[in-house]
N, C-alpha and C. Protein backbone atom coordinates (compact mmCIF):
# COMPACT_ATOMS: atom_id res chain seq x y z
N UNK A 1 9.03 9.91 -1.67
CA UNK A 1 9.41 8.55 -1.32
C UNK A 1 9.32 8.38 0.19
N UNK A 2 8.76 7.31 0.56
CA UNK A 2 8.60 6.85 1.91
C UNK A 2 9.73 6.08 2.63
N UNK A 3 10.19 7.06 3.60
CA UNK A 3 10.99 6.30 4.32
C UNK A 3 11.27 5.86 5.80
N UNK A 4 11.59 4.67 6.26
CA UNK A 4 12.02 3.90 7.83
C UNK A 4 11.97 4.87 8.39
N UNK A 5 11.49 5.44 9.84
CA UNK A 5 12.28 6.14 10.35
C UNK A 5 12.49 5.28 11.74
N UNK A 6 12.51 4.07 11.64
CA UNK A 6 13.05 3.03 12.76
C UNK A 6 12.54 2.54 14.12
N UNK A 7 11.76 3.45 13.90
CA UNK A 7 10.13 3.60 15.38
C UNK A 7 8.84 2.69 14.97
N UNK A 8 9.19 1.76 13.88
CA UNK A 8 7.84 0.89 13.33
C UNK A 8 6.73 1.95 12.77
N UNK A 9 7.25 2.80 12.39
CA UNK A 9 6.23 3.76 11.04
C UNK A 9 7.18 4.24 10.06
N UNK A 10 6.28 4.82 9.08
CA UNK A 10 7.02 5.09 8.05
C UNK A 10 6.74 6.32 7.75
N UNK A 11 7.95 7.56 7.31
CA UNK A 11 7.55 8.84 7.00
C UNK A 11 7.24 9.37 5.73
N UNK A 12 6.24 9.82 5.28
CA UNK A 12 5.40 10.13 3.83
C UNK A 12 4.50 8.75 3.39
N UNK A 13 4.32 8.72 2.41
CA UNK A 13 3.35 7.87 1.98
C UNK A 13 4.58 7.20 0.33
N UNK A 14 3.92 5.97 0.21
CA UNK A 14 4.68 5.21 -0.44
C UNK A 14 3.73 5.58 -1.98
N UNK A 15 4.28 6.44 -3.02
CA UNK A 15 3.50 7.04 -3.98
C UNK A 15 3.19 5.72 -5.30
N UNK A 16 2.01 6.15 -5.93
CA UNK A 16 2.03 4.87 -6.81
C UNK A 16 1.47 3.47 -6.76
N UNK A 17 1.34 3.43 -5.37
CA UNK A 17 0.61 2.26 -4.70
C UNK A 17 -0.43 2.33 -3.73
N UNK A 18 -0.85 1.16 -4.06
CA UNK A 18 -2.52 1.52 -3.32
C UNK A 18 -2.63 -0.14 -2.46
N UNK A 19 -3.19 -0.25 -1.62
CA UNK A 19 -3.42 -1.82 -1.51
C UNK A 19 -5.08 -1.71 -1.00
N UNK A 20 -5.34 -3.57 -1.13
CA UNK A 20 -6.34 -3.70 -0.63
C UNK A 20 -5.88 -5.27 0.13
N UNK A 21 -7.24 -5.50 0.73
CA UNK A 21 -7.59 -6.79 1.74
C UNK A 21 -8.27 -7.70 1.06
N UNK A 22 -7.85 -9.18 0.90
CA UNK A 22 -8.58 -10.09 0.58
C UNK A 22 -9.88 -10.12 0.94
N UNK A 23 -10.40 -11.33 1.17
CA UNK A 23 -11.45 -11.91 2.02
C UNK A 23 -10.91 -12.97 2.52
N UNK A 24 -9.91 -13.42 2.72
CA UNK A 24 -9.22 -14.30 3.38
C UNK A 24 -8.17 -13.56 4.44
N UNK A 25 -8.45 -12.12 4.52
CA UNK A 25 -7.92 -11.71 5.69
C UNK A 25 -6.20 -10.82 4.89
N UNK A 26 -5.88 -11.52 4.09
CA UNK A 26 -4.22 -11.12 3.38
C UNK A 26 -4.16 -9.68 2.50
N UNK A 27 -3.29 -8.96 2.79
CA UNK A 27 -3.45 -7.53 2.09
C UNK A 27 -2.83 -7.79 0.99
N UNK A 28 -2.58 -6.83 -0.19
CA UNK A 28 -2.26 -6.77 -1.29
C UNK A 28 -1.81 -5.68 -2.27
N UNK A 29 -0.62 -5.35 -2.37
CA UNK A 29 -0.23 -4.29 -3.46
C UNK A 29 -1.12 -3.68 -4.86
N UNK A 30 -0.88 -3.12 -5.26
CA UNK A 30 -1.63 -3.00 -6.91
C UNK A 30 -0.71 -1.48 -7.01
N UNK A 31 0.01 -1.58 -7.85
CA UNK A 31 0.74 -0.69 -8.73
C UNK A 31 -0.31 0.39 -9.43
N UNK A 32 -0.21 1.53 -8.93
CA UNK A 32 -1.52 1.96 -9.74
C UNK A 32 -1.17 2.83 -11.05
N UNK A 33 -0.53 2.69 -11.74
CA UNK A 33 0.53 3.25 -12.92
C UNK A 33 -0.06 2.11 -14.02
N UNK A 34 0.31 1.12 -13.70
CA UNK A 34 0.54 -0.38 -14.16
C UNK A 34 -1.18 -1.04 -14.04
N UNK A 35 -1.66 -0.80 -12.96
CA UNK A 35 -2.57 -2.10 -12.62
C UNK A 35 -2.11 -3.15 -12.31
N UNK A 36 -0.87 -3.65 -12.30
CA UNK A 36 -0.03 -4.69 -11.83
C UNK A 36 0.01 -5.30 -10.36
N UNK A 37 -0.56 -6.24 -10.33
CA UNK A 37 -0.73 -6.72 -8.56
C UNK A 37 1.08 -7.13 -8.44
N UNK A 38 1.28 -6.88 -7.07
CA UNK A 38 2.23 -6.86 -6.61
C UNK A 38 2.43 -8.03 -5.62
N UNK A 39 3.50 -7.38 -4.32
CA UNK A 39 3.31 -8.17 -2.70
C UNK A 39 1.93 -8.35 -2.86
N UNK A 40 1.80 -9.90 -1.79
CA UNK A 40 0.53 -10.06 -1.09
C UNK A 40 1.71 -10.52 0.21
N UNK A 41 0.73 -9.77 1.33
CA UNK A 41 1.32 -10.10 2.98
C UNK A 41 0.37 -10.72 3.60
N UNK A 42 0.91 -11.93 4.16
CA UNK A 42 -0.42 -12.94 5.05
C UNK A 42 -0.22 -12.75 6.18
N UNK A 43 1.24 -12.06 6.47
CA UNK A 43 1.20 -11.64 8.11
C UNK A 43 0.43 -10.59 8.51
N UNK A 44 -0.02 -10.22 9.68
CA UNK A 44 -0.81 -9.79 10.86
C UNK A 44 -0.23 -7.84 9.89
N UNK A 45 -1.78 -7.50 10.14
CA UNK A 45 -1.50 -6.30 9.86
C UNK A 45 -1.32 -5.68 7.76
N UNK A 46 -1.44 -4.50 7.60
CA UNK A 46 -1.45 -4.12 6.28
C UNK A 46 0.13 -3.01 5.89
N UNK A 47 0.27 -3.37 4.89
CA UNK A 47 1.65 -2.28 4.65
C UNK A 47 1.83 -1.07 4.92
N UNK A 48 2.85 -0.96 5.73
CA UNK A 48 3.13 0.43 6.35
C UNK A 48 2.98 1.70 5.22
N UNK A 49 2.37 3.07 5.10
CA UNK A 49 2.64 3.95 4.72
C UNK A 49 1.53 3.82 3.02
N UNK A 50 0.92 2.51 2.60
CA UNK A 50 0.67 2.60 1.28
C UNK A 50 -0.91 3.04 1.57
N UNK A 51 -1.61 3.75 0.47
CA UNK A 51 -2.98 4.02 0.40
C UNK A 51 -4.02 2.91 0.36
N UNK A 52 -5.23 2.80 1.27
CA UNK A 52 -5.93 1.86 0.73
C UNK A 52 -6.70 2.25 0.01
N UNK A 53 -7.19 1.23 -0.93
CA UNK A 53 -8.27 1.27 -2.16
C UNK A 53 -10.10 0.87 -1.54
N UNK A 54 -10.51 2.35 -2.16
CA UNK A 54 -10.15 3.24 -2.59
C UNK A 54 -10.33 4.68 -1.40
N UNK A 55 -9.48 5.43 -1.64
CA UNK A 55 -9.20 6.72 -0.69
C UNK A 55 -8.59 7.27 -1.30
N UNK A 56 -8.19 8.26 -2.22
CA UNK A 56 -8.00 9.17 -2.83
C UNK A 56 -6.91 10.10 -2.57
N UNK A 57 -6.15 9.25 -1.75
CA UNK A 57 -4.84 10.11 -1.15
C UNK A 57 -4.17 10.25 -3.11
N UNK A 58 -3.50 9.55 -3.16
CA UNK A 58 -3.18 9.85 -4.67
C UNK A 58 -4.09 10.19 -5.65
N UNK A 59 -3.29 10.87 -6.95
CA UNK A 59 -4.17 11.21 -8.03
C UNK A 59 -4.69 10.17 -8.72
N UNK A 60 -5.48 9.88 -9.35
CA UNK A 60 -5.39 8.70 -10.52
C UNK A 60 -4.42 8.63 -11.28
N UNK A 61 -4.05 7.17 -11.41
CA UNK A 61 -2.87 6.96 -12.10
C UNK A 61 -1.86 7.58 -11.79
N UNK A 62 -1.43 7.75 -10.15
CA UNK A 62 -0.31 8.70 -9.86
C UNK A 62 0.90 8.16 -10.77
């Protein structure tokens, strides 16, 4: 489990989740257990600590 450590990063990786980037610029969750889209963030920047799709930090279907 990924957690604050209060310095604007996050320590470990947030397991289970993967995100990607619109084409309108907005990032996006996807539950990768589920396939379930999640958060979408339109603010500046992508979610701290989660994998992007695709990169192989997690297993399939972690």
């Amino acid at each position: 489990m990924a957690t604050n450590s209060g310095n604007g990063f996050r320590r470990g990786a947030v397991t289970a989740r993967t995100q990607f980037q619109h084409s309108n610029g907005d990032w996006q969750k996807r539950d990768e257990r589920s396939g379930r889209f999640m958060e979408r963030k339109s603010s500046e920047g992508a979610f701290k600590g989660v994998a992007r799709e695709p990169d192989g930090r997690d297993t399939k279907n972690s």
